[in-house]
PDB file of N, CA and C in Angstrom:
ATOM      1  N   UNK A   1      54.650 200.042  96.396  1.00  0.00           N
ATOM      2  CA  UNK A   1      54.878 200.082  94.975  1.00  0.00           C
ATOM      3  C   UNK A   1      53.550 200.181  94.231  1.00  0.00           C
ATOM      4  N   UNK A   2      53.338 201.171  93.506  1.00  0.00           N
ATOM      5  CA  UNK A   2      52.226 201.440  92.583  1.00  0.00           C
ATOM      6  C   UNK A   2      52.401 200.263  91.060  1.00  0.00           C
ATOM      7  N   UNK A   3      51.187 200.658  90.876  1.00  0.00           N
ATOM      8  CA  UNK A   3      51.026 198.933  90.055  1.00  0.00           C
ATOM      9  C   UNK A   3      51.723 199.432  88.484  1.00  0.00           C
ATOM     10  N   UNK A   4      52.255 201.102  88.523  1.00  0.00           N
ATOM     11  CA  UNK A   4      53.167 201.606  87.036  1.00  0.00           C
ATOM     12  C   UNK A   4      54.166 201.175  87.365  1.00  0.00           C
ATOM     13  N   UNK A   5      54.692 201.090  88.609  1.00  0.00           N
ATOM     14  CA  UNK A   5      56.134 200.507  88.892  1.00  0.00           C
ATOM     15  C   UNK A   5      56.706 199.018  88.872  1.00  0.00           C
ATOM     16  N   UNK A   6      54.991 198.226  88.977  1.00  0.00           N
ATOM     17  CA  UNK A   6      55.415 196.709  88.759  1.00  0.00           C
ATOM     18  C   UNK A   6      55.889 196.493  86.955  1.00  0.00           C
ATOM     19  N   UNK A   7      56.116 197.807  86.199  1.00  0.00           N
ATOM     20  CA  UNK A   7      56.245 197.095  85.164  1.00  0.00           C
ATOM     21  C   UNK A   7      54.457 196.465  84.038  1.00  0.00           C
ATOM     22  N   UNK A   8      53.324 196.955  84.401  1.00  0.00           N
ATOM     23  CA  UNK A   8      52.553 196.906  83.490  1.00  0.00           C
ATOM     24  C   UNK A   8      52.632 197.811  82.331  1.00  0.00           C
ATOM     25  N   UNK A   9      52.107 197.547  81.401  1.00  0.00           N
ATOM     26  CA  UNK A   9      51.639 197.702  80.266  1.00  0.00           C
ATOM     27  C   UNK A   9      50.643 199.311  80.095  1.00  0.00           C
ATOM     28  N   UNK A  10      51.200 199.963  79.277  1.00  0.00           N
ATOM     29  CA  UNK A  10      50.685 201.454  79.472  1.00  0.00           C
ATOM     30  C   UNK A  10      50.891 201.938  77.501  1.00  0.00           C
ATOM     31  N   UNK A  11      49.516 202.300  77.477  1.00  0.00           N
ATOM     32  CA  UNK A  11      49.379 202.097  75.859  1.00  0.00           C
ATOM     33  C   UNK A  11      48.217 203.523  75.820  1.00  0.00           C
ATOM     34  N   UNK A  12      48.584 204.474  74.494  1.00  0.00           N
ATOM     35  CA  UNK A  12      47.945 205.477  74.328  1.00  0.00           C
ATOM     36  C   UNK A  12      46.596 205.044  73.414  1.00  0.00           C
ATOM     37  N   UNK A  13      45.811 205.398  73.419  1.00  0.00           N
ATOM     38  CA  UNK A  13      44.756 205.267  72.943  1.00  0.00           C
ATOM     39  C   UNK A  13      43.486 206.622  72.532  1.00  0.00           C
ATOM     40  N   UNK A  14      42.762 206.214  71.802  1.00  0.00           N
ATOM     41  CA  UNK A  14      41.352 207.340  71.481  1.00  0.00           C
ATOM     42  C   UNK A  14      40.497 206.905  72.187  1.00  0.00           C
ATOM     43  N   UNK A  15      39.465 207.666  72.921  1.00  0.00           N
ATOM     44  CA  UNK A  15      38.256 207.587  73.755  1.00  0.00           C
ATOM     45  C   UNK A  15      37.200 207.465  72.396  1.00  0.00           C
ATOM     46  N   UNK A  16      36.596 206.072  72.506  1.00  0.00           N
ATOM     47  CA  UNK A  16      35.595 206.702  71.605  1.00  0.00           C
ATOM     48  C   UNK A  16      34.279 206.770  72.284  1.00  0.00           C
ATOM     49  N   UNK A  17      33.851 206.455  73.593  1.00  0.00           N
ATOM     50  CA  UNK A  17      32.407 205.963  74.239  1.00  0.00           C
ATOM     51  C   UNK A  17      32.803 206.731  75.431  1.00  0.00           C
ATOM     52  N   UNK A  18      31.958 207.393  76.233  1.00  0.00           N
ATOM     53  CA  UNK A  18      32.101 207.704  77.417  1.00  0.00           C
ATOM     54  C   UNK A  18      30.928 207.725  78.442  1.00  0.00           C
ATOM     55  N   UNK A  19      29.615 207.115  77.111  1.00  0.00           N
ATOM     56  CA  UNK A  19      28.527 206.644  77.904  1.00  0.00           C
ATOM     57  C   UNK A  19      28.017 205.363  79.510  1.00  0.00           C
ATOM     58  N   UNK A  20      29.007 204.734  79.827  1.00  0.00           N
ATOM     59  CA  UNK A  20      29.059 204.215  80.817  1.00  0.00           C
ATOM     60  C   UNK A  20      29.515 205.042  82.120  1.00  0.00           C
ATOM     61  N   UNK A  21      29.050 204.380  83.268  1.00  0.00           N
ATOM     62  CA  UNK A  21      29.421 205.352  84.622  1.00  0.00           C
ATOM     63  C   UNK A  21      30.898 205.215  84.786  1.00  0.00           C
ATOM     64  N   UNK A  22      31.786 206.004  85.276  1.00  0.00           N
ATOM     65  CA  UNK A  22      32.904 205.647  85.356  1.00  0.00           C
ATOM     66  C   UNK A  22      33.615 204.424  84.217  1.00  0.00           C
ATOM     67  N   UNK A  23      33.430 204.484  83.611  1.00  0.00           N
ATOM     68  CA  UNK A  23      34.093 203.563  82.279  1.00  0.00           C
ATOM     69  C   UNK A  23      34.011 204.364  81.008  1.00  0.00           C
ATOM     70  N   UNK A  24      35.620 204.267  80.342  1.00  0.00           N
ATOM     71  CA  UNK A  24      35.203 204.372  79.334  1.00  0.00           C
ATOM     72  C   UNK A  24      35.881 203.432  77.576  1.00  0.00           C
ATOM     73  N   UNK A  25      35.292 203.469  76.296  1.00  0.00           N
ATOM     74  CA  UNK A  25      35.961 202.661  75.417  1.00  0.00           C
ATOM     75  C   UNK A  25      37.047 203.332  75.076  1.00  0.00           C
ATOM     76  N   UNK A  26      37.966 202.580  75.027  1.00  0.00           N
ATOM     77  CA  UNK A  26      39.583 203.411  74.023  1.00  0.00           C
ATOM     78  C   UNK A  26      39.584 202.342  73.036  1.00  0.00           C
ATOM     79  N   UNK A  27      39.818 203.250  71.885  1.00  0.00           N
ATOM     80  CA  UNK A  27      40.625 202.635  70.589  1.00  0.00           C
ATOM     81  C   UNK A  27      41.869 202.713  70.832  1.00  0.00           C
ATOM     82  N   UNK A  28      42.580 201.131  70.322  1.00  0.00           N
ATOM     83  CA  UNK A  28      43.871 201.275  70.311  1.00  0.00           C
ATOM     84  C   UNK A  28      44.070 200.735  68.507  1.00  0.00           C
ATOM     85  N   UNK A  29      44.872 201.768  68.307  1.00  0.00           N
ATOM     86  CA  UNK A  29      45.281 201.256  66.143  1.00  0.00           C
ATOM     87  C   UNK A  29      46.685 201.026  66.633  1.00  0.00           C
ATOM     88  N   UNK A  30      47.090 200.070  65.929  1.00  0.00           N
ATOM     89  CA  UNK A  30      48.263 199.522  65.765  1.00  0.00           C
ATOM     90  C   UNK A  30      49.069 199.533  64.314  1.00  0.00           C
ATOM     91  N   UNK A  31      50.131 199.595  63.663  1.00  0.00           N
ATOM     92  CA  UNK A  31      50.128 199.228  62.499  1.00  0.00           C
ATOM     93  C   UNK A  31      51.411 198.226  62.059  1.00  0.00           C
ATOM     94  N   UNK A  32      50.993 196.699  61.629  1.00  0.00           N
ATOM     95  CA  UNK A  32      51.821 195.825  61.377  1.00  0.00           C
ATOM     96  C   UNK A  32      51.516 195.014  59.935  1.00  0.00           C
ATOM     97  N   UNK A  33      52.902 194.624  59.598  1.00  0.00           N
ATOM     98  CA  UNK A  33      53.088 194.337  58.424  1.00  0.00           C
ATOM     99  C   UNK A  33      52.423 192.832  57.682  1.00  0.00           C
ATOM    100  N   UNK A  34      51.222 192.873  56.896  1.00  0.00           N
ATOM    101  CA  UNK A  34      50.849 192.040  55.995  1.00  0.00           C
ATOM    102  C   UNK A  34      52.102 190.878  56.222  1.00  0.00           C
ATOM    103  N   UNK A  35      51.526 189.755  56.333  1.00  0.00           N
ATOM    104  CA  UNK A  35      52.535 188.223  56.368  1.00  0.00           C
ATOM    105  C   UNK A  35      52.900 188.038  55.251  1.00  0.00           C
ATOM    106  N   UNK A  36      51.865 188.113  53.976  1.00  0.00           N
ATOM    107  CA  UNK A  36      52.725 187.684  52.673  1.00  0.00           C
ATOM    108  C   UNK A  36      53.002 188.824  51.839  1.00  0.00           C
ATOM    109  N   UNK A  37      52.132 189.668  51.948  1.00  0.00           N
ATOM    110  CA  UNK A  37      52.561 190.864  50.613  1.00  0.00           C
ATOM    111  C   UNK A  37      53.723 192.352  51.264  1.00  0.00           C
ATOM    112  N   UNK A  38      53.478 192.529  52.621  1.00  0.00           N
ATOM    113  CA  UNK A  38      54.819 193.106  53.476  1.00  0.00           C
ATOM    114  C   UNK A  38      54.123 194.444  53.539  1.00  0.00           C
ATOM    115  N   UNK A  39      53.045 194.885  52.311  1.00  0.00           N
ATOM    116  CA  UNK A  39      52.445 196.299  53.126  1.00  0.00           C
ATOM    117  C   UNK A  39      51.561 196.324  54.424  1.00  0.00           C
ATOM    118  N   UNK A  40      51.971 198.079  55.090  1.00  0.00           N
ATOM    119  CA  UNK A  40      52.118 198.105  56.562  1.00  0.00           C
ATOM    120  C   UNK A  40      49.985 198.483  56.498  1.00  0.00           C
ATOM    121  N   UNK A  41      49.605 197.538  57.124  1.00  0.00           N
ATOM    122  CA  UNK A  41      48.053 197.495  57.694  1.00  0.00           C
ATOM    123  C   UNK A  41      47.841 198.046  58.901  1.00  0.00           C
ATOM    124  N   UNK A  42      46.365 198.642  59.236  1.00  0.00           N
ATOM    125  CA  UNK A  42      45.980 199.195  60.279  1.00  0.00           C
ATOM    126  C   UNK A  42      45.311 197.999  60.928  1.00  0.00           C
ATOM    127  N   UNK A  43      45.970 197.565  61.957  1.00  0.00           N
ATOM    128  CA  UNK A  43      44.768 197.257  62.779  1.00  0.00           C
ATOM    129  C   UNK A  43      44.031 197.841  64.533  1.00  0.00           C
ATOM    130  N   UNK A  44      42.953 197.971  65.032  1.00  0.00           N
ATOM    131  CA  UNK A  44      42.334 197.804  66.038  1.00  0.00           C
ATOM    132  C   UNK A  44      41.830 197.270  66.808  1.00  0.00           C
ATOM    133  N   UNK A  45      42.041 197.723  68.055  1.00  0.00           N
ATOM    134  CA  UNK A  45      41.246 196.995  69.189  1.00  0.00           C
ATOM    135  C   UNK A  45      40.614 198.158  70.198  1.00  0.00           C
ATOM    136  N   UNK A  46      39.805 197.400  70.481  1.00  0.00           N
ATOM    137  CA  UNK A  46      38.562 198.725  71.517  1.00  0.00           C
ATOM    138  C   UNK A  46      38.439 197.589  72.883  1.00  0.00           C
ATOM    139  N   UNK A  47      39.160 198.567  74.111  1.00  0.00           N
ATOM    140  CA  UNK A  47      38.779 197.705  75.115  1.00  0.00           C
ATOM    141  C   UNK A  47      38.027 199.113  76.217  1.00  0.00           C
ATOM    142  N   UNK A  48      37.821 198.643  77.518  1.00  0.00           N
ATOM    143  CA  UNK A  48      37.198 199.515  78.420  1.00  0.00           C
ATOM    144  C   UNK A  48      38.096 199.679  79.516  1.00  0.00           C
ATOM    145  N   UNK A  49      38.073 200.356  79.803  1.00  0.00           N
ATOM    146  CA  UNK A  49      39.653 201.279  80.456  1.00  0.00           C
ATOM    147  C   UNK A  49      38.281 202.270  82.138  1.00  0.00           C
ATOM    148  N   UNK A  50      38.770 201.871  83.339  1.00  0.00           N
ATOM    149  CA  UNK A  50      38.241 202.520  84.345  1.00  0.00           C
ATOM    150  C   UNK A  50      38.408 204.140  84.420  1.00  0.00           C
ATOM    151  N   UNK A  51      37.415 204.973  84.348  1.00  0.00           N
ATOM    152  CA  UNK A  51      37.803 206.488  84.775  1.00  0.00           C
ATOM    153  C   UNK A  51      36.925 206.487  85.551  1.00  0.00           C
ATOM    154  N   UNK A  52      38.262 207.077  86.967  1.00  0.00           N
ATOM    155  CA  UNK A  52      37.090 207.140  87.952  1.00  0.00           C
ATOM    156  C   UNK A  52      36.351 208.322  88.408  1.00  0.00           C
ATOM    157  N   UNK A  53      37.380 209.553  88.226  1.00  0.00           N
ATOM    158  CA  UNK A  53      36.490 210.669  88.265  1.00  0.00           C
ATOM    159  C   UNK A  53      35.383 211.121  87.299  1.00  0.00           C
ATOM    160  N   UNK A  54      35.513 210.182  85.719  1.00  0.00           N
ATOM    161  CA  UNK A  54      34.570 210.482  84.857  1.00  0.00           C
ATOM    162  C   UNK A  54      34.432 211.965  83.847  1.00  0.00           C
ATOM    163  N   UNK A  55      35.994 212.264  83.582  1.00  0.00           N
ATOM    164  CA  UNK A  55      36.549 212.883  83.220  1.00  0.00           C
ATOM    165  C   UNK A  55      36.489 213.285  81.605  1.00  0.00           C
ATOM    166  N   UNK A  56      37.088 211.990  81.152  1.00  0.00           N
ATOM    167  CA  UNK A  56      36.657 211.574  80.027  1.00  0.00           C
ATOM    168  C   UNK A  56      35.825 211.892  79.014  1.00  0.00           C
ATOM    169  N   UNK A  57      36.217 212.783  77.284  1.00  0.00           N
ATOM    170  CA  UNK A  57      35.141 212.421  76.711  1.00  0.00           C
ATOM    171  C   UNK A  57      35.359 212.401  75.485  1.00  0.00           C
ATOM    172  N   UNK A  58      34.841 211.882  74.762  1.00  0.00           N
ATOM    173  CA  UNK A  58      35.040 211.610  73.123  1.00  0.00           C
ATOM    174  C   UNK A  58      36.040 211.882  72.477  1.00  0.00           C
ATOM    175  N   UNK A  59      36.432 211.192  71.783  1.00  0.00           N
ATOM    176  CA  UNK A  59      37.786 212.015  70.879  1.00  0.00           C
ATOM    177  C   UNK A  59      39.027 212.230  71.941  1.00  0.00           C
ATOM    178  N   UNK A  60      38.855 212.546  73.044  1.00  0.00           N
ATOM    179  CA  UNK A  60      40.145 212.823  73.766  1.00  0.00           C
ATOM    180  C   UNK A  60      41.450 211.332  73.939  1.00  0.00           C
ATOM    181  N   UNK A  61      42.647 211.612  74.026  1.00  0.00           N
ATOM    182  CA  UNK A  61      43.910 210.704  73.228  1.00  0.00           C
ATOM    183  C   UNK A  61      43.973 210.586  75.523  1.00  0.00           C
ATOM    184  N   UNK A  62      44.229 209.424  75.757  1.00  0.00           N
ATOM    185  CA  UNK A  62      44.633 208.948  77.086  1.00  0.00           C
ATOM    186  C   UNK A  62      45.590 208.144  76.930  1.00  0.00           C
ATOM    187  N   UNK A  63      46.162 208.213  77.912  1.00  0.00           N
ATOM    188  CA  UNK A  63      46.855 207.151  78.316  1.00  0.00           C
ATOM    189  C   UNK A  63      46.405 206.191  79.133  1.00  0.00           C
ATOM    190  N   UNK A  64      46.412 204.678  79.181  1.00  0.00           N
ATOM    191  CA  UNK A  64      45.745 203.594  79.813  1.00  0.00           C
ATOM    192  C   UNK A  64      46.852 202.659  80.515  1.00  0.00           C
ATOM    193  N   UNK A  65      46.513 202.346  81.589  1.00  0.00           N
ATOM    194  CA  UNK A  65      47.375 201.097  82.194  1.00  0.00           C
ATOM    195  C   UNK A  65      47.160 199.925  82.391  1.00  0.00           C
ATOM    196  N   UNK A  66      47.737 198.549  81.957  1.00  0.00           N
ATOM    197  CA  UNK A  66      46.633 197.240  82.665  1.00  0.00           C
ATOM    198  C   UNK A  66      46.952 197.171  84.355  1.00  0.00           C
ATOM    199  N   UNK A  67      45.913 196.410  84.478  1.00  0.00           N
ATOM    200  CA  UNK A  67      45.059 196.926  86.049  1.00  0.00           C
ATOM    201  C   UNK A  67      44.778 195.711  86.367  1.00  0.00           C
ATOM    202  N   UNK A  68      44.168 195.056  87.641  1.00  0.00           N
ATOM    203  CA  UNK A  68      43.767 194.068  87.827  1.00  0.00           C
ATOM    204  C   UNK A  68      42.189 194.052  87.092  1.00  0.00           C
ATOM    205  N   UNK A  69      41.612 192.752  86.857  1.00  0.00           N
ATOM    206  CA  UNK A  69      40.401 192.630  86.376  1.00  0.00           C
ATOM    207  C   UNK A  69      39.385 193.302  87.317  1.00  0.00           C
ATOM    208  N   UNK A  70      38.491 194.630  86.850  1.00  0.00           N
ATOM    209  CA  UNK A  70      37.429 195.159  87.721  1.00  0.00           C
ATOM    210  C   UNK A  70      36.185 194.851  87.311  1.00  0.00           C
ATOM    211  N   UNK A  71      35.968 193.883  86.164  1.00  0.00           N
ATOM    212  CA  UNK A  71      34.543 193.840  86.002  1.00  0.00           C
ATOM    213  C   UNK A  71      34.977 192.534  84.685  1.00  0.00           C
ATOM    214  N   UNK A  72      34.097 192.303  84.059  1.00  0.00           N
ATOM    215  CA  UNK A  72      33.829 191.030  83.165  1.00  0.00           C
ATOM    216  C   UNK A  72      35.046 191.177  81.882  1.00  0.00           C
ATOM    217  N   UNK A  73      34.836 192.807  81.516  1.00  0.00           N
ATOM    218  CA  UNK A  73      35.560 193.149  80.617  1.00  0.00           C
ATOM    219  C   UNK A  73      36.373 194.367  80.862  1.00  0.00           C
ATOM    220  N   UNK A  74      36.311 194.817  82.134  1.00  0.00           N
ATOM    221  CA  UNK A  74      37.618 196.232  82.180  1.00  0.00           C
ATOM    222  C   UNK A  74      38.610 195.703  82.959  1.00  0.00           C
ATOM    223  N   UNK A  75      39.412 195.529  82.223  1.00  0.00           N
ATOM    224  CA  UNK A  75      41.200 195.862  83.163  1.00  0.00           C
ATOM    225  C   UNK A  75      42.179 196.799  82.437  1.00  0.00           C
ATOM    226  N   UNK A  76      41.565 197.521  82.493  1.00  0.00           N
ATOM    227  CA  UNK A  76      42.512 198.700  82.032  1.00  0.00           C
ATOM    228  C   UNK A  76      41.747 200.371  83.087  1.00  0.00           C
ATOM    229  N   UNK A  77      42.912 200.588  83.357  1.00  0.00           N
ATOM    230  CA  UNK A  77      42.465 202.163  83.828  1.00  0.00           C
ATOM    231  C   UNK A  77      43.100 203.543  83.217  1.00  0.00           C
ATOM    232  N   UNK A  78      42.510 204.485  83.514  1.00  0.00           N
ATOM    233  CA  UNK A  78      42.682 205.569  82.419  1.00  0.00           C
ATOM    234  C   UNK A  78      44.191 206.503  83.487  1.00  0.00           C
ATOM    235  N   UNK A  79      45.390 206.983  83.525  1.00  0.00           N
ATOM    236  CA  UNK A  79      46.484 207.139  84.202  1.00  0.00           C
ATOM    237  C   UNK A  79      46.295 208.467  83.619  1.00  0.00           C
ATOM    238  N   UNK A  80      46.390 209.222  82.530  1.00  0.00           N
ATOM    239  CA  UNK A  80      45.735 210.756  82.218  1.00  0.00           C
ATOM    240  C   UNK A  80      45.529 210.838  80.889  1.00  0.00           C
ATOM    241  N   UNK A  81      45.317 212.314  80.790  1.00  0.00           N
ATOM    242  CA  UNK A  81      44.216 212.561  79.323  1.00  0.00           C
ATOM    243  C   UNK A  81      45.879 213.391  78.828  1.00  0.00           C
ATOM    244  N   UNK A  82      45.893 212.493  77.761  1.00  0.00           N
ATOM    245  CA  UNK A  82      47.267 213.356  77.097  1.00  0.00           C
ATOM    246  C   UNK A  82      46.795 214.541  76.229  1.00  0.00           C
ATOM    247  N   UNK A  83      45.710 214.695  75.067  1.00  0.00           N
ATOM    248  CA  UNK A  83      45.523 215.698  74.803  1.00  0.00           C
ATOM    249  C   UNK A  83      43.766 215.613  74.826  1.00  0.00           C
ATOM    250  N   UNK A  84      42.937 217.144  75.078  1.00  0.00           N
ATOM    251  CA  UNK A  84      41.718 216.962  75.113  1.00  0.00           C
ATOM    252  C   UNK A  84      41.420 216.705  73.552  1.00  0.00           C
ATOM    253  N   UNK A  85      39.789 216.676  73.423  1.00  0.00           N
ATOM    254  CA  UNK A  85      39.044 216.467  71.793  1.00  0.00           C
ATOM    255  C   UNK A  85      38.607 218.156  71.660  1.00  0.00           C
ATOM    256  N   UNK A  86      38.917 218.479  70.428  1.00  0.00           N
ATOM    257  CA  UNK A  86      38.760 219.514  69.817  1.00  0.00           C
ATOM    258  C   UNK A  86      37.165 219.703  70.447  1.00  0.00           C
ATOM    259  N   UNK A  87      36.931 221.304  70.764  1.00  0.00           N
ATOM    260  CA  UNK A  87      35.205 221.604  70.745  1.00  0.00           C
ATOM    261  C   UNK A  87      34.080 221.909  69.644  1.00  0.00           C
TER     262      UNK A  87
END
């Protein structure tokens, strides 16, 4: 059983960093609703997602999976590049 089939967590995201070896940053925007006033807010998070062929680059939209912990701060790996970044 592959670790998409245990049921993890698989979230689209923006590449924004691809300066590390095999690693790279994804933005993930979310958008949820203000607690008291009810308009819909952007929020983000930027985590580091494993690419191992190093594929990866700026601007390009991936898809990410959680992964076991591979380093201090990556557990996420990159599963494919849904669309490339404009040239």
């Amino acid at each position: 059983m592959s670790e998409t089939e245990k049921g993890a967590r698989t979230l689209e995201g923006r590449v924004v960093s691809n300066k590390m070896q095999k690693t790279v940053t994804v933005l993930l925007e979310r958008q949820v609703q203000h607690p008291l006033y009810g308009k819909i807010v952007r929020r983000s998070t930027k985590v580091h997602a494993h690419d191992a062929e190093g594929v990866c680059q700026e601007g390009d939209v991936v898809r990410i999976s959680e992964t076991r912990p591979m380093s201090r701060t990556k557990n996420w790996r990159v599963v494919e590049i849904v669309t490339r970044a404009a040239q």
